[in-house]
Each structure stands twice: as C-alpha cells, then as structure tokens.
C-alpha atoms as a PDB file:
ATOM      1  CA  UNK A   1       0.000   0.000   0.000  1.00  0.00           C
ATOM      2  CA  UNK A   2       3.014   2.655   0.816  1.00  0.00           C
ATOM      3  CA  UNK A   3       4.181   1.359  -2.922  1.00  0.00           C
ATOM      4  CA  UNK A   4       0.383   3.075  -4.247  1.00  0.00           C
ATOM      5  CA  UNK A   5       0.687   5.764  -2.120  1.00  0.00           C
ATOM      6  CA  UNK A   6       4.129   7.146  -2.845  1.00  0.00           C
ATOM      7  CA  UNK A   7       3.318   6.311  -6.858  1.00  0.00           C
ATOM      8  CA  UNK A   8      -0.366   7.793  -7.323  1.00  0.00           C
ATOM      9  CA  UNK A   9       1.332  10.500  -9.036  1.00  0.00           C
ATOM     10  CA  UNK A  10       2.264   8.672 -11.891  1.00  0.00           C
ATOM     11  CA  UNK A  11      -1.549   8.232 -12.683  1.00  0.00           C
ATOM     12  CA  UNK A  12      -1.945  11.541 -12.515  1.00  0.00           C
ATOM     13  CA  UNK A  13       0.803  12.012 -14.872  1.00  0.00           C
ATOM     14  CA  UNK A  14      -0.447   9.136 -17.326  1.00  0.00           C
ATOM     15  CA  UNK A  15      -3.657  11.321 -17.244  1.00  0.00           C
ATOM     16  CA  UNK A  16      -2.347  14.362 -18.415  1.00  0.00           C
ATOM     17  CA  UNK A  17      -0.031  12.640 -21.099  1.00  0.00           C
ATOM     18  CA  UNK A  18      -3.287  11.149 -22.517  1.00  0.00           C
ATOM     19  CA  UNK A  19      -5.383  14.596 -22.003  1.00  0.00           C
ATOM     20  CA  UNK A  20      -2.111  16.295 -23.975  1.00  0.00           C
ATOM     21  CA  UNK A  21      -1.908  14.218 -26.834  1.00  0.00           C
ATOM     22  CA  UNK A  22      -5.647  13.913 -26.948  1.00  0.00           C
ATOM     23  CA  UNK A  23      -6.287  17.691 -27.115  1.00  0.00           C
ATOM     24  CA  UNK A  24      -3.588  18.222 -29.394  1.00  0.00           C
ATOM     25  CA  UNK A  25      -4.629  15.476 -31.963  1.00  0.00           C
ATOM     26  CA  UNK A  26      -7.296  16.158 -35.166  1.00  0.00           C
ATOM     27  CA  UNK A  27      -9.492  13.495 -36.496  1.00  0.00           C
ATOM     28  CA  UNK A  28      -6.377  12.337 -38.608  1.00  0.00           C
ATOM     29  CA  UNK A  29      -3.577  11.897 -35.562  1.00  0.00           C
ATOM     30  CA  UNK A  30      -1.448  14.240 -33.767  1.00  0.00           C
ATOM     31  CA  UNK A  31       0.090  15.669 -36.933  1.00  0.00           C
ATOM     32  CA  UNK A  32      -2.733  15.449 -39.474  1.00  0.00           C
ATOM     33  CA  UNK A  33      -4.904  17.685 -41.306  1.00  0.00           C
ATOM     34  CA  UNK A  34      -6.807  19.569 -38.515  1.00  0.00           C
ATOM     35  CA  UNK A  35      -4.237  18.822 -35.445  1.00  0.00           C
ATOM     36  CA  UNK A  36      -2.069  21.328 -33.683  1.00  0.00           C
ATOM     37  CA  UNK A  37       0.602  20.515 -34.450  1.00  0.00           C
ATOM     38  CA  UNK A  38      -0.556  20.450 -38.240  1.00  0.00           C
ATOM     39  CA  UNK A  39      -1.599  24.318 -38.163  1.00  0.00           C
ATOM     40  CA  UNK A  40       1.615  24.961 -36.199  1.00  0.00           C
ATOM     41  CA  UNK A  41       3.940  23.065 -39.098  1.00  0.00           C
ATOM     42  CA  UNK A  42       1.868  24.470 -42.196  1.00  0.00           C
ATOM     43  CA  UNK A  43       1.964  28.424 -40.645  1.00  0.00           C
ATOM     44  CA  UNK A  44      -1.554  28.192 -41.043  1.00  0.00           C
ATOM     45  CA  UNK A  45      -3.269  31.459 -40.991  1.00  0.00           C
ATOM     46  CA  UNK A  46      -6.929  30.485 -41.921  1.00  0.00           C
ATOM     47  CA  UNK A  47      -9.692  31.423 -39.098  1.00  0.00           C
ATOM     48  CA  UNK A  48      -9.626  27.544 -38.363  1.00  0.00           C
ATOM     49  CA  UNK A  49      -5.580  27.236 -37.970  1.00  0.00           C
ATOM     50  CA  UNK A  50      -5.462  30.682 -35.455  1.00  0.00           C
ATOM     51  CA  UNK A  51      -8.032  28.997 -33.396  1.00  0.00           C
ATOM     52  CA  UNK A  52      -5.569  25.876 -33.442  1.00  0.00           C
ATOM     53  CA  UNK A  53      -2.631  27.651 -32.353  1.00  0.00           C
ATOM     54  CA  UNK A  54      -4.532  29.237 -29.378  1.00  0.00           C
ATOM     55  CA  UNK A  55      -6.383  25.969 -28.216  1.00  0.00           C
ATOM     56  CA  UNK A  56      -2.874  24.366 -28.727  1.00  0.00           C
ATOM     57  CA  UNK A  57      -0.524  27.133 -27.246  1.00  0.00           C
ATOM     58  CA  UNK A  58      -3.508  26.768 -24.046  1.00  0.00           C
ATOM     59  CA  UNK A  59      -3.315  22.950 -24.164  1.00  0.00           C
ATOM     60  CA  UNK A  60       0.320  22.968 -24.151  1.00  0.00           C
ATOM     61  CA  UNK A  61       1.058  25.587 -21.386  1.00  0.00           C
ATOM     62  CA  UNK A  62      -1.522  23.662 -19.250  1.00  0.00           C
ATOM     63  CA  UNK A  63      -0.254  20.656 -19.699  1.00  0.00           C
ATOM     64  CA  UNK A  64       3.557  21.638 -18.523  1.00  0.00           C
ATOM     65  CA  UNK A  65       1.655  23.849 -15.658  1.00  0.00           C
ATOM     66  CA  UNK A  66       0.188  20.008 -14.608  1.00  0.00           C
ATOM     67  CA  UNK A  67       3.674  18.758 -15.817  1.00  0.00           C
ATOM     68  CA  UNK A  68       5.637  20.930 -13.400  1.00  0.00           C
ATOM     69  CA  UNK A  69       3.008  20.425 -10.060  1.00  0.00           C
ATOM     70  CA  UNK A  70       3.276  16.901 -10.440  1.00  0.00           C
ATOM     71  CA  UNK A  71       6.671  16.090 -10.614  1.00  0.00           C
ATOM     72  CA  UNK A  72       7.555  18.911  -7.796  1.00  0.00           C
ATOM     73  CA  UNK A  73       5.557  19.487  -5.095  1.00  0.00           C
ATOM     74  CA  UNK A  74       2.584  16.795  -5.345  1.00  0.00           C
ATOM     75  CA  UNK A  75       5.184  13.895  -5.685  1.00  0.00           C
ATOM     76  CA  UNK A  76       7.106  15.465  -2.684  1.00  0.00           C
ATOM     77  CA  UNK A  77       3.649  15.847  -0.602  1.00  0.00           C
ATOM     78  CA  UNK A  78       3.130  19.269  -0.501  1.00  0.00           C
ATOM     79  CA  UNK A  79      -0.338  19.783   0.546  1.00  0.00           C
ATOM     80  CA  UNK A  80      -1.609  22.641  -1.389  1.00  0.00           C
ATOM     81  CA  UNK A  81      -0.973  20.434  -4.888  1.00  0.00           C
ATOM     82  CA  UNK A  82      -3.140  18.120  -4.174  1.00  0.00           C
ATOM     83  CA  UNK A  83      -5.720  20.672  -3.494  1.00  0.00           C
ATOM     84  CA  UNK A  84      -5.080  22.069  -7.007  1.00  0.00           C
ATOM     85  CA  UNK A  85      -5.031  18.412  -8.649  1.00  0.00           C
ATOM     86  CA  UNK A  86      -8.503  18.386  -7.763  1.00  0.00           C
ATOM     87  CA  UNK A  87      -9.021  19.902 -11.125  1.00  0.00           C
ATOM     88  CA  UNK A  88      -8.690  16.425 -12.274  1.00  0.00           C
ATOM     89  CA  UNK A  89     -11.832  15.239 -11.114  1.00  0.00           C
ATOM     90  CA  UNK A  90     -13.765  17.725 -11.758  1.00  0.00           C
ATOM     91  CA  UNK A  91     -12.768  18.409 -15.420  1.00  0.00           C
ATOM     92  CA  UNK A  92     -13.634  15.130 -16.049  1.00  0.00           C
ATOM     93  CA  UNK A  93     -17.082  15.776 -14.750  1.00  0.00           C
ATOM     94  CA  UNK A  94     -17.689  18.817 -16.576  1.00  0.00           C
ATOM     95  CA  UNK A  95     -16.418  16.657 -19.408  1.00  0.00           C
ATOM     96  CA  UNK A  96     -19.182  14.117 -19.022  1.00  0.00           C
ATOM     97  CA  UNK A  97     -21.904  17.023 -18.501  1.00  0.00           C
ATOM     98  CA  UNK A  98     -20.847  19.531 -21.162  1.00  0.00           C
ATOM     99  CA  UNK A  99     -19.855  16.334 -23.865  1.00  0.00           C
ATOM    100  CA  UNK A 100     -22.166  13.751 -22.934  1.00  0.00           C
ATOM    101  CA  UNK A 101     -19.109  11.458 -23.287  1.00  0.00           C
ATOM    102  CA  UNK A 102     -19.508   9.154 -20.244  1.00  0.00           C
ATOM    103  CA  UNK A 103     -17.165   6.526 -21.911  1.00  0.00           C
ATOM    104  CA  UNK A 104     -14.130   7.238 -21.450  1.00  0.00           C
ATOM    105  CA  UNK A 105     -14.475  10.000 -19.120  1.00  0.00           C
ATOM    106  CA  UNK A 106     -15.848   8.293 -16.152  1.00  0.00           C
ATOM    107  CA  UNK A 107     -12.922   5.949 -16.285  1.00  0.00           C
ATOM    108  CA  UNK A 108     -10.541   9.060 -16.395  1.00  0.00           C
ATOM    109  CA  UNK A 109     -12.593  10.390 -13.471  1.00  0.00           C
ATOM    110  CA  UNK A 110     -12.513   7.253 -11.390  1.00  0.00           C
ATOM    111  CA  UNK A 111      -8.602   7.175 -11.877  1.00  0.00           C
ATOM    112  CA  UNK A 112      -7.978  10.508 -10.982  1.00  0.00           C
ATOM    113  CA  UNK A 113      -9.872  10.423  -7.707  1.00  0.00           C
ATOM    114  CA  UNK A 114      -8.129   7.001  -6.756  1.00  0.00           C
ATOM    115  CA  UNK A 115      -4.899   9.501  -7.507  1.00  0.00           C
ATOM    116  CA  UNK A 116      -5.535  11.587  -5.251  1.00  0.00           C
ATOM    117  CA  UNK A 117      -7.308   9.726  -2.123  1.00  0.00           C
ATOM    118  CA  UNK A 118      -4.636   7.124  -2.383  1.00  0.00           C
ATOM    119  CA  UNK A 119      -1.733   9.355  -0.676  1.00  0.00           C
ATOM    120  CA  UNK A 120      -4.089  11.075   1.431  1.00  0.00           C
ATOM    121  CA  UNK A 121      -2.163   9.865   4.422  1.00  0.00           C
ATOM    122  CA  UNK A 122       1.219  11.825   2.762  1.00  0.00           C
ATOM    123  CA  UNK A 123      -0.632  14.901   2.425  1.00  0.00           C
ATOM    124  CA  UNK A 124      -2.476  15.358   5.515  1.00  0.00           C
ATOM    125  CA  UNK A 125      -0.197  13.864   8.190  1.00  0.00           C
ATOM    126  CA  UNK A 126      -1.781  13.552  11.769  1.00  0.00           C
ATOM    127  CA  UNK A 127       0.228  15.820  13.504  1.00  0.00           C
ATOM    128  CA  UNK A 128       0.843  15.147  17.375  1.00  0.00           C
END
C-alpha cells in the first residue's frame, strides 16, 4: 500500500499525457490535417488554424503547468498540490456534462480520484 501511495502520481501524470496528446490530436492523428501541431507546421493562418494555435498554445502551457506540479511538489507531498489536482476530477465531470461522453471520461474520473485519495495519508499527516 506505501508502494500506491508514494506512486499515485504517476496516474496523474499518465492522465495528463493522454489529455495532452488527446487535445492536441485532429481526427487524422497528432500531426494530421486539422491537429495542432498540423496548423503549427503548415503556418496556417486560416480562421480555423489561429483557433488551433490558441487551443494548442492553451493545451500545451496547461499541460507543462500540470507537468511541473506533479513532478515537484505533489510527488514530494506538498499539501496545497493536491488541493489544485482536484481539477482532475472535476474536469472530467464537466467533461461528461458539457460532452455527454460518459465513456471514457468516467474511467478518467474514477482514476484521478483514486490519484488523489490514495496518498491522502502523505498529504495530511496527523500531527501530534
């Protein structure tokens, strides 16, 4: 159990890899015709390609942002992150309720709760 506790961060991690590459992506992969990345390579200036660029230069900065908080301080137990990595969760629910898309979502949502109640313990040490 001290194994899950001191790893739930990597779940958390997995998650945001997947949200990353997910948000980034088109209908025709990461790098295809209506991706990202594609209006980023191409210099696209079309209404459709700036909209691209600022969903993906969002995506991208928010996605380090989660990066950087869960490699630092919520792997090191630092209480305040995993107040902030509730935004997990609840994206996930706004997800399902917004989309309608309760496949895969609630999975995603399931995973990132067991995240973050599995090192409870680490974050919220009974002090004495």
């Amino acid at each position: 159990m001290k194994f899950l506790q001191t790893k739930a961060w990597i779940l958390l991690l997995l998650i945001q890899v997947l949200m990353l590459i997910i948000s980034i992506s088109g209908e025709n992969g990461p790098v295809g015709e209506g991706s990202v990345l594609h209006a980023y390579l191409t210099n696209d200036q079309t209404d459709a390609g700036i909209e691209l660029k600022l969903r993906g230069s969002l995506v991208i900065g928010m996605a380090l942002f989660g990066f950087a908080i869960l490699t630092n301080a919520y792997r090191k137990g630092l209480r305040w992150s995993w107040y902030v990595c509730w935004v997990y969760p609840l994206y996930f629910i706004l997800h399902i309720i917004g989309f309608g898309t309760f496949m895969p979502d609630i999975i995603f949502f399931i995973l990132s709760l067991a995240a973050l109640f599995l090192p409870y313990k680490i974050f919220f040490k009974a002090t004495s």
